[in-house]
Protein backbone atom coordinates (compact mmCIF):
# COMPACT_ATOMS: atom_id res chain seq x y z
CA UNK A 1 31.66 33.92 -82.69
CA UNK A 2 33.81 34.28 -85.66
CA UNK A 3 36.99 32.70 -83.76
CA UNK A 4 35.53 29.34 -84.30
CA UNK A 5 36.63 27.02 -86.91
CA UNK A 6 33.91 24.89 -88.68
CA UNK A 7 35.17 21.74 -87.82
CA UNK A 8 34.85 22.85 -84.62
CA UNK A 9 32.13 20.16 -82.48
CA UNK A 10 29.85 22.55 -80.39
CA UNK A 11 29.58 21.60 -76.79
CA UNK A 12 26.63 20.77 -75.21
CA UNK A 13 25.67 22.64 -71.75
CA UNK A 14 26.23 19.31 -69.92
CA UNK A 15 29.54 18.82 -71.21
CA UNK A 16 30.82 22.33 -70.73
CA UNK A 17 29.42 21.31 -67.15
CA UNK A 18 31.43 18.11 -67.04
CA UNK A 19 34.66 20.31 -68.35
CA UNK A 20 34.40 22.81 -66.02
CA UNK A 21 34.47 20.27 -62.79
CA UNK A 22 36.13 18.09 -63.96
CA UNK A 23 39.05 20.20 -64.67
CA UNK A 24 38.66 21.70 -60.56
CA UNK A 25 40.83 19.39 -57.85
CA UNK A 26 42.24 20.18 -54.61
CA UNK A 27 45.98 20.27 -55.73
CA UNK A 28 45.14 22.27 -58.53
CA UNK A 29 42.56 24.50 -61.07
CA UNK A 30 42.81 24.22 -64.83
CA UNK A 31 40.23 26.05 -66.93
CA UNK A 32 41.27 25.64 -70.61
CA UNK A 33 40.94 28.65 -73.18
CA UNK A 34 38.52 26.46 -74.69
CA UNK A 35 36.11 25.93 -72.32
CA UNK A 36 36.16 29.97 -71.67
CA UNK A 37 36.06 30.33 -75.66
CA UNK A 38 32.39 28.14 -75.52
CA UNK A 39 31.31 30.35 -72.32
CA UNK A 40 30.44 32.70 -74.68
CA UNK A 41 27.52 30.00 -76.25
CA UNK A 42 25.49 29.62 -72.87
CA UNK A 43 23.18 32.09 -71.71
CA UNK A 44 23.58 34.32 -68.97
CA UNK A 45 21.96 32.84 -66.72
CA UNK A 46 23.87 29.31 -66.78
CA UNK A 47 27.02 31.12 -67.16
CA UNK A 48 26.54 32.82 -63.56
CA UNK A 49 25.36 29.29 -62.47
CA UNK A 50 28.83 27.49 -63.56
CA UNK A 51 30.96 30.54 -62.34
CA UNK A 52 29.18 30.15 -59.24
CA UNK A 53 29.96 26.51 -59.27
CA UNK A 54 33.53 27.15 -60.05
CA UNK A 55 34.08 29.60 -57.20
CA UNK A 56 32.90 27.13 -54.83
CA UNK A 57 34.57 24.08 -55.66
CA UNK A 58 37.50 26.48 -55.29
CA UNK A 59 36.97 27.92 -52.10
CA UNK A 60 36.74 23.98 -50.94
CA UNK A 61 40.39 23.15 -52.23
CA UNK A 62 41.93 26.17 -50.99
CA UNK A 63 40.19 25.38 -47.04
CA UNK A 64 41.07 21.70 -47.53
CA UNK A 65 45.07 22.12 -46.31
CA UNK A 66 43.80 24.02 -42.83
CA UNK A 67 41.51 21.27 -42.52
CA UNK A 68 44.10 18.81 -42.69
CA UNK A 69 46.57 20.57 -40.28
CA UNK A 70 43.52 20.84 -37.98
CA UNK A 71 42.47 17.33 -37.60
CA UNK A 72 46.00 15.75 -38.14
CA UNK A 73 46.92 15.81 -34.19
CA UNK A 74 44.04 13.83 -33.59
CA UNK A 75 44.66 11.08 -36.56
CA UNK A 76 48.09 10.67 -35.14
CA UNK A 77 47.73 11.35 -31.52
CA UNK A 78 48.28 7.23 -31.04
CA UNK A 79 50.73 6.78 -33.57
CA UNK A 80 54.66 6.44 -32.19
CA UNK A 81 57.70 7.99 -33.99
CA UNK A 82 60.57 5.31 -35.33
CA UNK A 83 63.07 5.87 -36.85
CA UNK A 84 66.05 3.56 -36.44
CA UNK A 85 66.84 1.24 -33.84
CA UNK A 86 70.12 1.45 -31.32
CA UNK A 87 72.51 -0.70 -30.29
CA UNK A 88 69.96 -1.88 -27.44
CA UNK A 89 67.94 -2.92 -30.01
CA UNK A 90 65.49 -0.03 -28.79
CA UNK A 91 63.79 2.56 -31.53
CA UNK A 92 65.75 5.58 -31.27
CA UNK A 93 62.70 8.39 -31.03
CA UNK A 94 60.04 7.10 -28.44
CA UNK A 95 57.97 9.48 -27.64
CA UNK A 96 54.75 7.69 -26.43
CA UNK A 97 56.69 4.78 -24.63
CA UNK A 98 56.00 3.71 -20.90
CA UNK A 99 59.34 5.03 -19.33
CA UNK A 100 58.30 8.83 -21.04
CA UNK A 101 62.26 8.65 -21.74
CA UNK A 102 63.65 10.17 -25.47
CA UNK A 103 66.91 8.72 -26.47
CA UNK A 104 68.53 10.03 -29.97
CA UNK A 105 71.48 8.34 -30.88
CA UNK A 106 73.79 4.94 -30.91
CA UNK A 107 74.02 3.25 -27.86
CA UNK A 108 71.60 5.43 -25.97
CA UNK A 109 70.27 4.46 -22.99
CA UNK A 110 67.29 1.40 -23.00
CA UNK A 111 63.67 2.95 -22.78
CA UNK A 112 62.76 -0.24 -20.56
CA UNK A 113 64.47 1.38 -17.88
CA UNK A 114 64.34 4.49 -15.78
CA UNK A 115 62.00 7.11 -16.23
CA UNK A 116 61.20 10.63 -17.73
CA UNK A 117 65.02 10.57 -18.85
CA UNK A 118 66.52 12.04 -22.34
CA UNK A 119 69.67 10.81 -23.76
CA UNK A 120 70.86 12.64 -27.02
CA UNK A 121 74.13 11.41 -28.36
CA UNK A 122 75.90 8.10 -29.00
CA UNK A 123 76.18 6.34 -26.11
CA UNK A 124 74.58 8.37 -23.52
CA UNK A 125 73.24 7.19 -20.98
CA UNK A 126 74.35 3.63 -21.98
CA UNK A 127 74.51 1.72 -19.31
CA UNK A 128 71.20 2.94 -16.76
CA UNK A 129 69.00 0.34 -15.51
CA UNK A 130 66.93 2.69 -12.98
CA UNK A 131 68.04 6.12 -12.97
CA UNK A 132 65.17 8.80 -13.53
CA UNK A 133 64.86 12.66 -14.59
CA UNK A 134 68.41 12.47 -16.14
CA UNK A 135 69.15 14.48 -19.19
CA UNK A 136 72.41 13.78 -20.98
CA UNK A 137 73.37 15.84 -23.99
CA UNK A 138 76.73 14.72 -26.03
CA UNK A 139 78.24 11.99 -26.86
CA UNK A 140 79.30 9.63 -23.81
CA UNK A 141 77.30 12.00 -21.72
CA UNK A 142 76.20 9.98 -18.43
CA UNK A 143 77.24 7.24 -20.10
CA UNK A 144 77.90 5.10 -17.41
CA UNK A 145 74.69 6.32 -14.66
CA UNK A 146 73.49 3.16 -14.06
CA UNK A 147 70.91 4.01 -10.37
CA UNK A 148 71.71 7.94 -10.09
CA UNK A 149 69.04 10.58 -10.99
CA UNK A 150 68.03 14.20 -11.40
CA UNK A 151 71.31 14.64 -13.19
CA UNK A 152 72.40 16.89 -16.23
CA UNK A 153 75.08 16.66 -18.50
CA UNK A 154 75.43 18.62 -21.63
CA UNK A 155 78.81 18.15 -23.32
CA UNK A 156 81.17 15.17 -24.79
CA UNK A 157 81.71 13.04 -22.04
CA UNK A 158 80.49 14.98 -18.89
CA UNK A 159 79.84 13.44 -16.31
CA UNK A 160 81.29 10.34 -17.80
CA UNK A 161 82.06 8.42 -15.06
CA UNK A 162 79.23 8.85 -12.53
CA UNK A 163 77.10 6.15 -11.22
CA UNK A 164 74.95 6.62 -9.18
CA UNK A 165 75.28 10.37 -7.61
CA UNK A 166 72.43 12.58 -7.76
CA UNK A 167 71.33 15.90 -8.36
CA UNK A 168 75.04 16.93 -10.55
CA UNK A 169 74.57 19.42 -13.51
CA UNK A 170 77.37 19.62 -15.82
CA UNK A 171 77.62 21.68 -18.72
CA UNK A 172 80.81 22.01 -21.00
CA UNK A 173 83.15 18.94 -22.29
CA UNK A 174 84.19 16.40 -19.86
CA UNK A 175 83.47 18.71 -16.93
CA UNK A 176 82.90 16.65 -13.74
CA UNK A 177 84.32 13.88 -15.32
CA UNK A 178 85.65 11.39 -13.02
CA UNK A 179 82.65 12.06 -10.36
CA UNK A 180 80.94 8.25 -9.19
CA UNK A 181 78.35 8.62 -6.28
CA UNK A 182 78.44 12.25 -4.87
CA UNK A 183 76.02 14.84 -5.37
CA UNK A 184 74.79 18.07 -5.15
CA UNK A 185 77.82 19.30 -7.20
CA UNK A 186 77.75 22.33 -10.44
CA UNK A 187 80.48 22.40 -13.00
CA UNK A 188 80.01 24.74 -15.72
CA UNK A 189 83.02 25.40 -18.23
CA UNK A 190 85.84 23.43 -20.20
CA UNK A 191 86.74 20.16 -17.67
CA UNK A 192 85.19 22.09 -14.97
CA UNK A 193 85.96 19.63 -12.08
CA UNK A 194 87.09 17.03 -13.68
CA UNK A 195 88.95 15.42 -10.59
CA UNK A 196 85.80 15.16 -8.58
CA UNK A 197 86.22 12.60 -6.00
CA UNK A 198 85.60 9.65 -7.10
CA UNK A 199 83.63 7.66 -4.39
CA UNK A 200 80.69 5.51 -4.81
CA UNK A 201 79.73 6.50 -1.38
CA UNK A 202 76.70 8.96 -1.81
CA UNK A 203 77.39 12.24 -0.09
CA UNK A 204 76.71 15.73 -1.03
CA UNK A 205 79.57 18.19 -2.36
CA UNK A 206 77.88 21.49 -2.63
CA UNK A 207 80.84 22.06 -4.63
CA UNK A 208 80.17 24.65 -7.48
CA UNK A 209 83.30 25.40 -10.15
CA UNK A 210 82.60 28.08 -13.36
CA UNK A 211 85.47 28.34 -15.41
CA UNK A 212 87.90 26.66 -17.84
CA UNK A 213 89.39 24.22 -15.65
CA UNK A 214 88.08 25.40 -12.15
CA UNK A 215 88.17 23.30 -9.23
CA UNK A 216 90.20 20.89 -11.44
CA UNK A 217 91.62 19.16 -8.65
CA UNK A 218 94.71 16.33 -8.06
CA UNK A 219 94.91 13.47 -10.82
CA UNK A 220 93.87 11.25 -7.87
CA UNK A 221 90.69 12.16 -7.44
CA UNK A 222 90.12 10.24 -4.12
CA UNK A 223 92.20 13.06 -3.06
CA UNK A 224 89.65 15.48 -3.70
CA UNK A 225 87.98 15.50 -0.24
CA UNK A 226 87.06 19.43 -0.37
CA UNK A 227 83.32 20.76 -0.05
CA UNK A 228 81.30 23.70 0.15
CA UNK A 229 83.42 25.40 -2.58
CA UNK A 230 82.73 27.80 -4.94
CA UNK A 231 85.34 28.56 -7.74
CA UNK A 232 84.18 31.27 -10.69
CA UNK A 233 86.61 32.07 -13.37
CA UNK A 234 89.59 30.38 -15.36
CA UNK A 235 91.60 27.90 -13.46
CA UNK A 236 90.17 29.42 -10.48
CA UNK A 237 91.34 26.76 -7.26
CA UNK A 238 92.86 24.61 -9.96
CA UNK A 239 94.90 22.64 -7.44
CA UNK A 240 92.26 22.64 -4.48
CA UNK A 241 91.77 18.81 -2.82
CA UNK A 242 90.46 19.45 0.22
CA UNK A 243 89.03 22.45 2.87
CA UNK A 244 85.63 24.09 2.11
């Protein structure tokens, strides 16, 4: 005990108490070299008793992050997800909303209208009033779907022009570009299609085109009558209008 200085105040058992709890806190422990230097004053037995104190105050802060992460679903299981608003005047992120729709991006489609749809991009999906299940990935993607449904379109501009055909995946930029009301039709590579016929009339294609510029077709699309094609590689029946 020959470390203390005289002018030293002893500490009483309830205040080495007080020090020891005081100083214990969920974000953080702090146990001073003074309070350990007065340890040395209490007894045994009321040294094992604030130890034992200490240990379990500790064990609490270290559980008390799980417990959060545990229970947090449930606080926020009602809570909705905003972060800006679009050009529709709609919050960008919806994800508890009535239409079940996701839209992520300027001009993105309106979450009054249609259902189960995703638009992620500016402007896609713009201009749909009551198409469902679409998915549109890229800016201008489906922009312009106002009825048609079950569509995908991941790239700038696929699908751009469409309407209100049905059942049309895709993928790559600006492939089946100038398509309005057909369906059934695959386009999978760099402007894949992009002279699809451009009809409102629905119909069904069963046109499929995999390939940089496959199936790209005349610059007057209403002169692409063709169906029942399949074109896989580059350019493959670039010039093809009609036949099946």
């Amino acid at each position: 005990m020959g470390l203390h200085h005289s002018h030293m105040r002893k500490l009483s058992l309830e205040e080495r108490k007080r020090n020891i709890t005081h100083s214990i806190s969920p974000c953080r422990v702090i146990v001073s070299t003074r309070i350990l230097h007065h340890f040395a004053e209490v007894n045994e037995t009321s040294f094992v008793m604030l130890y034992s104190s200490f240990l379990s105050k500790l064990r609490l802060s270290f559980l008390l992050p799980f417990c959060l992460f545990a229970f947090l679903p449930f606080i926020l299981y009602s809570q909705n997800v905003t972060i800006k608003k679009n050009a529709n005047n709609d919050q960008l992120i919806w994800p508890l909303n009535p239409s079940q729709s996701i839209y992520v991006g300027e001009g993105t489609g309106n979450v009054g209208t249609g259902l189960f749809n995703t638009g992620i991009g500016a402007f896609a999906l713009n201009l749909n009033t009551t198409g469902s299940s679409n998915t549109a990935i890229g800016n201008v993607a489906l922009t312009k779907v106002t009825t048609g449904g079950l569509n995908t379109a991941v790239g700038v501009s696929a699908m751009y022009e469409n309407l209100t055909g049905v059942e049309n995946t895709a993928i790559g930029f600006s492939t089946l570009y100038n398509n309005k009301g057909k369906g059934r039709s695959t386009a999978i590579g760099y402007e894949a299609m992009y002279y699809a016929n451009n009809a409102t009339a629905a119909g069904s294609t069963f046109n499929t085109a995999v390939g940089y510029l496959s199936l790209y077709g005349s610059p007057s699309p209403a002169n692409n009558t063709g169906i029942k094609n399949t074109a896989v590689g580059d350019q493959t029946m670039y010039n093809t209008t009609s036949g099946t």
